[in-house]
Protein backbone atom coordinates (compact mmCIF):
# COMPACT_ATOMS: atom_id res chain seq x y z
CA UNK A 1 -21.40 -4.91 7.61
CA UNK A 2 -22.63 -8.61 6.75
CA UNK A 3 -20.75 -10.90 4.66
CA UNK A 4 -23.07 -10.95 1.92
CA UNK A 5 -22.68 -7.00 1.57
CA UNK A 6 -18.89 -6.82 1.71
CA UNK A 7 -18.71 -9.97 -1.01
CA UNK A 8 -21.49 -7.38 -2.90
CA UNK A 9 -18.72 -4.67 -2.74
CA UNK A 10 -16.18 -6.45 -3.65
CA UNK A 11 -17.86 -7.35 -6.96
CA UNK A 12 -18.27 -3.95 -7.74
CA UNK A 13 -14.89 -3.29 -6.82
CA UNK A 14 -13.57 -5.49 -8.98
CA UNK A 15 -16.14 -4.46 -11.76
CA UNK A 16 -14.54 -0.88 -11.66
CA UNK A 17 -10.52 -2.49 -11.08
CA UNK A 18 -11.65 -4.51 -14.48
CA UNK A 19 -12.96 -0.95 -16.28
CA UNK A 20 -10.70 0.43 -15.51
CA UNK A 21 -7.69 -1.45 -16.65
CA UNK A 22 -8.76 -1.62 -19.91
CA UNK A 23 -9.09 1.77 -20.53
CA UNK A 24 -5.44 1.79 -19.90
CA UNK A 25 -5.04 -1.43 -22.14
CA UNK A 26 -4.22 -3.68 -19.46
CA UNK A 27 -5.45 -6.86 -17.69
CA UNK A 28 -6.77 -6.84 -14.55
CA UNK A 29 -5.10 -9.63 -13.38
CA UNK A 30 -1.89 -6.68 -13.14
CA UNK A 31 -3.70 -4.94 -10.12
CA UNK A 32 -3.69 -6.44 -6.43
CA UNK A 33 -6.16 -5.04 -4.44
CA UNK A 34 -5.38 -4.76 -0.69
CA UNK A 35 -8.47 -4.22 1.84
CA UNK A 36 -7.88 -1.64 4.37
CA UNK A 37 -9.15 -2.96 7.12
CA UNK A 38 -7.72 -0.30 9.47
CA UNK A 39 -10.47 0.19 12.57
CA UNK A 40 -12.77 -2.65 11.11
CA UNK A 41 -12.65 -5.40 13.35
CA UNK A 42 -11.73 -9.31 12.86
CA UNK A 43 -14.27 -10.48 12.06
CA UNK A 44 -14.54 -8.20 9.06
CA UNK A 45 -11.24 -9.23 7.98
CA UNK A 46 -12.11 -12.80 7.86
CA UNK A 47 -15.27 -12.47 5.73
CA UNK A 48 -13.68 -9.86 3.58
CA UNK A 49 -11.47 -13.38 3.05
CA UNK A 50 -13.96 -15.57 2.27
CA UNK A 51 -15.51 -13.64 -0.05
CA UNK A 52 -11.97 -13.60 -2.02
CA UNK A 53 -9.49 -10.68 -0.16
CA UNK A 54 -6.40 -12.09 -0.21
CA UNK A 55 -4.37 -8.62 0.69
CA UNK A 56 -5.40 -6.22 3.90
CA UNK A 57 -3.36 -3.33 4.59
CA UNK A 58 -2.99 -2.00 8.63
CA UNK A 59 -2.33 1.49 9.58
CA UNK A 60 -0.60 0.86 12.89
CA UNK A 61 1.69 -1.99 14.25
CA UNK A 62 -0.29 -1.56 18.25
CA UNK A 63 -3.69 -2.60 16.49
CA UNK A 64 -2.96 -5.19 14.05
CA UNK A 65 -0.33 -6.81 17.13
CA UNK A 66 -3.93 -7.29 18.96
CA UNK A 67 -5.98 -7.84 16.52
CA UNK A 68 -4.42 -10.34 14.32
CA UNK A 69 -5.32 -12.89 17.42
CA UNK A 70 -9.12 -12.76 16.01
CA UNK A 71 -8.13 -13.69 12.14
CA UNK A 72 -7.30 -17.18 12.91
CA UNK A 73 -4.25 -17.42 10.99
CA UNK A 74 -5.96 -16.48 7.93
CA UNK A 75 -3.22 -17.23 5.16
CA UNK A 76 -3.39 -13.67 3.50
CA UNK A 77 -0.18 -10.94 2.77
CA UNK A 78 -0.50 -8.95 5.60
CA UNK A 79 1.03 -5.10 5.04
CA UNK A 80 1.28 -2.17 6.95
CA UNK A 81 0.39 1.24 5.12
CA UNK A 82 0.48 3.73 7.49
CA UNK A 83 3.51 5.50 9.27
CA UNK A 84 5.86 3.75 10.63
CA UNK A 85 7.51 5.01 13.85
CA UNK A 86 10.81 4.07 14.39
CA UNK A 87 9.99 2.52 17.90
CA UNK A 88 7.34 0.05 16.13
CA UNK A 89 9.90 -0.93 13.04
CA UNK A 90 11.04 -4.03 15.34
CA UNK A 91 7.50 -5.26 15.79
CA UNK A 92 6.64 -4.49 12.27
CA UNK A 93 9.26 -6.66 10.55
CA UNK A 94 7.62 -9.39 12.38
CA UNK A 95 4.43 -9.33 12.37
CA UNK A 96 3.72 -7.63 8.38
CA UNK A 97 5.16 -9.89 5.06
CA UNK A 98 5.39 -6.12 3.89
CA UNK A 99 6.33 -2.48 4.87
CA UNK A 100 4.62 -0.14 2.32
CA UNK A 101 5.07 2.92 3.87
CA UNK A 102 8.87 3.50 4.59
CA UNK A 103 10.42 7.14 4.37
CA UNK A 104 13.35 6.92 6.34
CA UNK A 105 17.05 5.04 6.43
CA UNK A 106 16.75 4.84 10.11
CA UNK A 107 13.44 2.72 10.05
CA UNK A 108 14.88 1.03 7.18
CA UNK A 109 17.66 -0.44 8.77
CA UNK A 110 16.06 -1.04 12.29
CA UNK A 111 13.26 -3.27 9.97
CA UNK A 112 16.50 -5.06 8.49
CA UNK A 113 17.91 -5.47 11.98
CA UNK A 114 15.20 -7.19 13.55
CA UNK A 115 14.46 -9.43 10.26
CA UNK A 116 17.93 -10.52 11.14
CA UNK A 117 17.89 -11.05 14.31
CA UNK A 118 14.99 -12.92 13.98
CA UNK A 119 15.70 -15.71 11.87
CA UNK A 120 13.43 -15.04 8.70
CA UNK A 121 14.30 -16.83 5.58
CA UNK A 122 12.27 -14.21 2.94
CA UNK A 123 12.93 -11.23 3.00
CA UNK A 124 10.72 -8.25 3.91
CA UNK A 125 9.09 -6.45 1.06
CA UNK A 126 9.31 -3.05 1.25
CA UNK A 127 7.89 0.25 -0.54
CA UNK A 128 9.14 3.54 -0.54
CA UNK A 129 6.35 6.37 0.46
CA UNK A 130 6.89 9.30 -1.76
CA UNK A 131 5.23 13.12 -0.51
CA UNK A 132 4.15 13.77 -4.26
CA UNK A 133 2.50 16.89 -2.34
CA UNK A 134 3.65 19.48 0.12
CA UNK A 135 1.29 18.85 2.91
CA UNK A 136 2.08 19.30 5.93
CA UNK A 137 -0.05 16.00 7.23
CA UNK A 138 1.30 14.08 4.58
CA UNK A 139 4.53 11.93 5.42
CA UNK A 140 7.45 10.70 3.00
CA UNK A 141 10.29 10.82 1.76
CA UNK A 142 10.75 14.57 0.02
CA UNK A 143 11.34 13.69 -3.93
CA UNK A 144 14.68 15.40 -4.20
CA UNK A 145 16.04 12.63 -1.53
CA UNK A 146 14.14 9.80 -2.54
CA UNK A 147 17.24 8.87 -5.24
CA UNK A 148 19.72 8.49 -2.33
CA UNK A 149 17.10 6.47 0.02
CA UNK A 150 16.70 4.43 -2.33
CA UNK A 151 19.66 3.34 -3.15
CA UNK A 152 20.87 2.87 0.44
CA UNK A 153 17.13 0.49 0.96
CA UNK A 154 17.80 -1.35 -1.74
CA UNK A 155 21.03 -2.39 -0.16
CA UNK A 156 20.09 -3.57 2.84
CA UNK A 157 20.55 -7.79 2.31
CA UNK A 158 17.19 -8.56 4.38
CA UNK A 159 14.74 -6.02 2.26
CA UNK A 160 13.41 -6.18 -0.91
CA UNK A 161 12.77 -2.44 -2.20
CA UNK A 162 10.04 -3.40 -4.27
CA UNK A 163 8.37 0.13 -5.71
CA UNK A 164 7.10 3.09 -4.53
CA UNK A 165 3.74 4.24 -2.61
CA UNK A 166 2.02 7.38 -2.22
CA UNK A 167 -1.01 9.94 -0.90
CA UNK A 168 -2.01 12.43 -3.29
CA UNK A 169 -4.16 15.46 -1.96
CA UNK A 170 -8.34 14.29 -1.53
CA UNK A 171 -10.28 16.24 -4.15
CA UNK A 172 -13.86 15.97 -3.20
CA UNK A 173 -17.14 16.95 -4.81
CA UNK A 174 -16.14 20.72 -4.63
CA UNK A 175 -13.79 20.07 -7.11
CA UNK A 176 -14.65 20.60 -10.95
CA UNK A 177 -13.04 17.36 -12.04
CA UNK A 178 -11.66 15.24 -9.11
CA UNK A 179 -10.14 12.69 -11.44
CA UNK A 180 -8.45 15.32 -13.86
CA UNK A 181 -6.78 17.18 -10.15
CA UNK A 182 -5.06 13.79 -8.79
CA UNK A 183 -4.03 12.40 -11.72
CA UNK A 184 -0.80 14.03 -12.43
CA UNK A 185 0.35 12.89 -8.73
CA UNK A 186 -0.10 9.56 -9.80
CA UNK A 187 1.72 10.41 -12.94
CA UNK A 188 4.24 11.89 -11.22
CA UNK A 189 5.26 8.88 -9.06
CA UNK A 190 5.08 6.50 -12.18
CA UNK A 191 7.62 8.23 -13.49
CA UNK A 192 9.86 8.53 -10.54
CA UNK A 193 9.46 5.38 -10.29
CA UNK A 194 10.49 4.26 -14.32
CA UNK A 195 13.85 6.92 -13.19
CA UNK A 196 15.05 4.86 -9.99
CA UNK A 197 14.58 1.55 -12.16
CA UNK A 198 16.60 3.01 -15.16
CA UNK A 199 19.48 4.86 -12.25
CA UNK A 200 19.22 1.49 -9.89
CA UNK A 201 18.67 -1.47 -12.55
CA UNK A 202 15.93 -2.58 -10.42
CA UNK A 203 12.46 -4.10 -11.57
CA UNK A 204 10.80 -2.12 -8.93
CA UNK A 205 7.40 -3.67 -10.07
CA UNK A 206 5.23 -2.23 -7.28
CA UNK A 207 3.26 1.10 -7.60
CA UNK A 208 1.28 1.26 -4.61
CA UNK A 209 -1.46 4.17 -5.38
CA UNK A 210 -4.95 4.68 -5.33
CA UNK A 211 -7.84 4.43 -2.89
CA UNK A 212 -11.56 4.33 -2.20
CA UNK A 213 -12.01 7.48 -4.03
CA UNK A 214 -9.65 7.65 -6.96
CA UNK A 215 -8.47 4.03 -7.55
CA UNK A 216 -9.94 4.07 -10.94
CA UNK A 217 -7.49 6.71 -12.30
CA UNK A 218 -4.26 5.52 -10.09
CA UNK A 219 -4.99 2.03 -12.38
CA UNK A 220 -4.61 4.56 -15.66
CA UNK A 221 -1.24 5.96 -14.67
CA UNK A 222 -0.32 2.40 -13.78
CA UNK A 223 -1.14 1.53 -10.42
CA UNK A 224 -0.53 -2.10 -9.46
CA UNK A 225 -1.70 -1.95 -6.02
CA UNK A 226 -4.77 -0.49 -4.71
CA UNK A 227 -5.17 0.24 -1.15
CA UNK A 228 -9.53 0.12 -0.76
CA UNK A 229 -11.37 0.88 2.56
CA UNK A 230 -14.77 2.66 2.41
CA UNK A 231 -15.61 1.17 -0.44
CA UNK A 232 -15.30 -2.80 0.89
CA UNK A 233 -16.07 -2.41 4.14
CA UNK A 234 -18.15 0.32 4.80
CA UNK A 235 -17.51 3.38 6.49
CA UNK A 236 -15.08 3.41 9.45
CA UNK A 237 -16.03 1.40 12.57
C-alpha cells in the first residue's frame, strides 16, 4: 500500500471516528486511534506516521522485537494487543509503553518484575482484556474474576491499570444487523468498567474496543481507543 493511499484511509477513518462521536455527543478529540500494524511491514508503519498515526498496536512481542529495527525510532506509543504469554511478559515490559491485553496475575506481576528490574522511571500502562463472550478462541479474563484481578493489578507499584479491552464475536454480512449484534458487548464492558471505578476509586479512563469492522458503534457505547487494521493499511500482508 503507498503512502498516499494509507494517508487516503486515514482520512476516512477519521471522517467515520468524527461521525461517529457525535452521534454519541462527544468530541472526537476523546478517541485515540491505534493502527494495527500486525504483519504489515516497517515501512508501512513509518508512512502510516507521516501521514499522522501516532498509536500502532502489535500482536506478538517475537515480531515487533525484529521489526521495530526498521521504524527508525519513530517517536509513537507503541502497545501490544494480542496475547501475552507469560514467557514474552519480560520482553514486553521493555520493548511496549503499554500492555493492552493482560488476563492474568502471573503475567501481571512478571511485567512488574522486569519494569523493575530494569530501571524504568514511568510506569507501564496496562489494560485488562475482558472475554465479554464465551468463545473458545477468545482469551481473557472470565467476568466473574475480573473484580479480584483487578484489584491485585492495580496494586502492583510499577503498573498503571488504566481500563479495560475487549473482542466481541465478528458479525459479518450474514447477519441482519451487524451493528445492533455487537453492541451490547461493548455495552457490557462499559459498564464493567463504570463498576471497578465505583468498587476501586480508580479513573480507569481507557476503554479499549472496536475495530476495522465495528469501530463506529464501540465509539457509541464509549470507546476511547480504537484498535484499526484493514481499514488503514489494507488487507493483511
Amino acid at each position: 500500500m503507498t503512502q498516499t493511499s494509507i494517508r487516503e484511509n486515514l482520512l476516512r477513518i477519521q471522517e467515520r471516528i468524527a461521525a461517529a462521536a457525535a452521534r454519541a455527543g462527544r468530541r472526537s478529540e476523546e478517541i485515540t486511534l491505534i493502527g494495527v500494524s500486525k504483519t504489515h511491514p516497517a515501512i508501512a508503519i513509518q508512512e502510516a506516521f507521516q501521514a499522522g498515526v501516532r498509536h500502532f498496536g502489535e500482536n506478538r512481542v517475537q515480531e515487533w522485537e525484529v521489526k521495530r529495527v526498521g521504524t527508525n525510532n519513530l517517536p509513537a506509543t507503541w502497545h501490544l494487543i494480542g496475547h501475552l504469554q507469560s514467557n514474552k511478559a519480560a520482553k514486553a515490559a521493555k520493548l511496549f509503553h503499554a500492555v493492552d491485553s493482560v488476563d492474568d496475575l502471573a503475567v501481571a506481576q512478571k511485567l512488574n518484575r522486569a519494569r523493575a528490574e530494569a530501571g524504568f522511571s514511568a510506569k507501564l500502562r496496562v489494560l485488562l482484556e475482558v472475554r465479554v463472550a464465551q468463545e473458545e478462541t477468545k482469551s481473557g479474563v472470565e467476568i466473574a474474576a475480573l473484580p479480584e484481578l483487578a484489584e491485585k493489578v492495580a496494586a502492583l507499584p510499577q503498573l498503571e491499570l488504566a481500563g479495560l479491552m475487549c473482542i466481541p464475536p465478528f458479525f459479518g454480512s450474514g447477519a441482519a444487523s451487524p451493528a445492533d449484534a455487537v453492541r451490547p458487548y461493548f455495552t457490557k464492558l462499559r459498564e464493567l468498567r463504570d463498576e471497578l471505578k465505583a468498587k476501586l476509586g480508580l479513573p480507569l479512563p481507557v476503554l479499549s474496543m472496536g475495530m476495522s469492522h465495528d469501530f463506529e458503534v464501540a465509539i457509541e457505547e464509549g470507546a476511547t481507543e480504537v484498535r484499526v487494521g484493514t481499514a488503514l493499511f489494507g488487507g493483511r500482508m
